[in-house]
C-alpha atoms as a PDB file:
ATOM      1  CA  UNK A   1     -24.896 -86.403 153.465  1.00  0.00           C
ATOM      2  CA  UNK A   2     -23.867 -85.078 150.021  1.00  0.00           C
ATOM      3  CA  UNK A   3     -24.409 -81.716 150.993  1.00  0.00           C
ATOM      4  CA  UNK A   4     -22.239 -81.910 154.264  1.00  0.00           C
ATOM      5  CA  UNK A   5     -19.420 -83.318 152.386  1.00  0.00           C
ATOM      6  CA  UNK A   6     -19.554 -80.732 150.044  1.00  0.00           C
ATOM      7  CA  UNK A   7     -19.207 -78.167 152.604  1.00  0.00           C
ATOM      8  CA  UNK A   8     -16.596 -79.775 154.547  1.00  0.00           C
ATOM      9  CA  UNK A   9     -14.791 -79.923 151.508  1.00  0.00           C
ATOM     10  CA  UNK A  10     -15.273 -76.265 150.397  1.00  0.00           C
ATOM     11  CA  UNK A  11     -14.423 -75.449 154.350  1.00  0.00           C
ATOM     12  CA  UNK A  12     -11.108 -77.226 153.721  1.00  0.00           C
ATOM     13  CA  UNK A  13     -10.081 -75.792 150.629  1.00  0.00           C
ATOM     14  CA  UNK A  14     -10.926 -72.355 151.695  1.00  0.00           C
ATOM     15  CA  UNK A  15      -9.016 -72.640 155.048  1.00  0.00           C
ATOM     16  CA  UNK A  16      -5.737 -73.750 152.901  1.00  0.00           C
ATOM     17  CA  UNK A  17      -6.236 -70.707 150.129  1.00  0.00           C
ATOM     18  CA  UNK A  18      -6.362 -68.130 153.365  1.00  0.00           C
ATOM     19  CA  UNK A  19      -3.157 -69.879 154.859  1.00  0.00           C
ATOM     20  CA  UNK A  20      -1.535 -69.954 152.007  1.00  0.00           C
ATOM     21  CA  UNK A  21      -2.147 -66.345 151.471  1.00  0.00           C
ATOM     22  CA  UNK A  22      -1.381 -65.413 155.022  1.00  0.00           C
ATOM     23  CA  UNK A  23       2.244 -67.104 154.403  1.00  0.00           C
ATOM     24  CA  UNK A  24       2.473 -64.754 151.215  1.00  0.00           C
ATOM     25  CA  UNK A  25       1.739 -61.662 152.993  1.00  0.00           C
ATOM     26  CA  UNK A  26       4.679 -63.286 155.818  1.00  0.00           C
ATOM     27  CA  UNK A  27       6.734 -63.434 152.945  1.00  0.00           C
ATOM     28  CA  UNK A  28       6.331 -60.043 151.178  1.00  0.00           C
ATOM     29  CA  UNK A  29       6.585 -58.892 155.049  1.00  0.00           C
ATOM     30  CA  UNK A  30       9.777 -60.040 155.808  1.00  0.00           C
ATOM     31  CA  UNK A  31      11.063 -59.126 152.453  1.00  0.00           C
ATOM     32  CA  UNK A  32       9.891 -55.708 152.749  1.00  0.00           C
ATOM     33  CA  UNK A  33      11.558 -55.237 156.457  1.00  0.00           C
ATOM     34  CA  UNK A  34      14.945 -56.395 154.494  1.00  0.00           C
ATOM     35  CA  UNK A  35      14.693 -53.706 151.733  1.00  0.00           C
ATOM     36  CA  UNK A  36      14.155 -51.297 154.341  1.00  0.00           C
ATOM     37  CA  UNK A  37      17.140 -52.653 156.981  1.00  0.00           C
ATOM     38  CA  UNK A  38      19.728 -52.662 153.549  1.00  0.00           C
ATOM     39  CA  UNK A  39      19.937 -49.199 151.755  1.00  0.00           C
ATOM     40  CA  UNK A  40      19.568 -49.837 148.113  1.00  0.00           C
ATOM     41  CA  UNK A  41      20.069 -47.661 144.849  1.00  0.00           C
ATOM     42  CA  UNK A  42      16.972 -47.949 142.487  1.00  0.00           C
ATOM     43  CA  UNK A  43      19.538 -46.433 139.126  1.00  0.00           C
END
């Protein structure tokens, strides 16, 4: 039973890093699509 806790555990925390990641990448997405929509000076 240890074991299977374990996993389930290691299951869990896994599937919140990769959704927490995949809302990053939403984020830098979104952010990206706004630098590109409003022209910008980089000087």
């Amino acid at each position: 039973m240890a074991p299977d806790a374990k996993g389930v555990a290691t299951a869990t925390r896994l599937r919140s890093v990769i959704s927490d990641i995949h809302l990053h990448e939403v984020k830098v997405h979104s952010w990206i699509k706004k630098l590109h929509k409003r022209p910008f000076d980089l000087d």
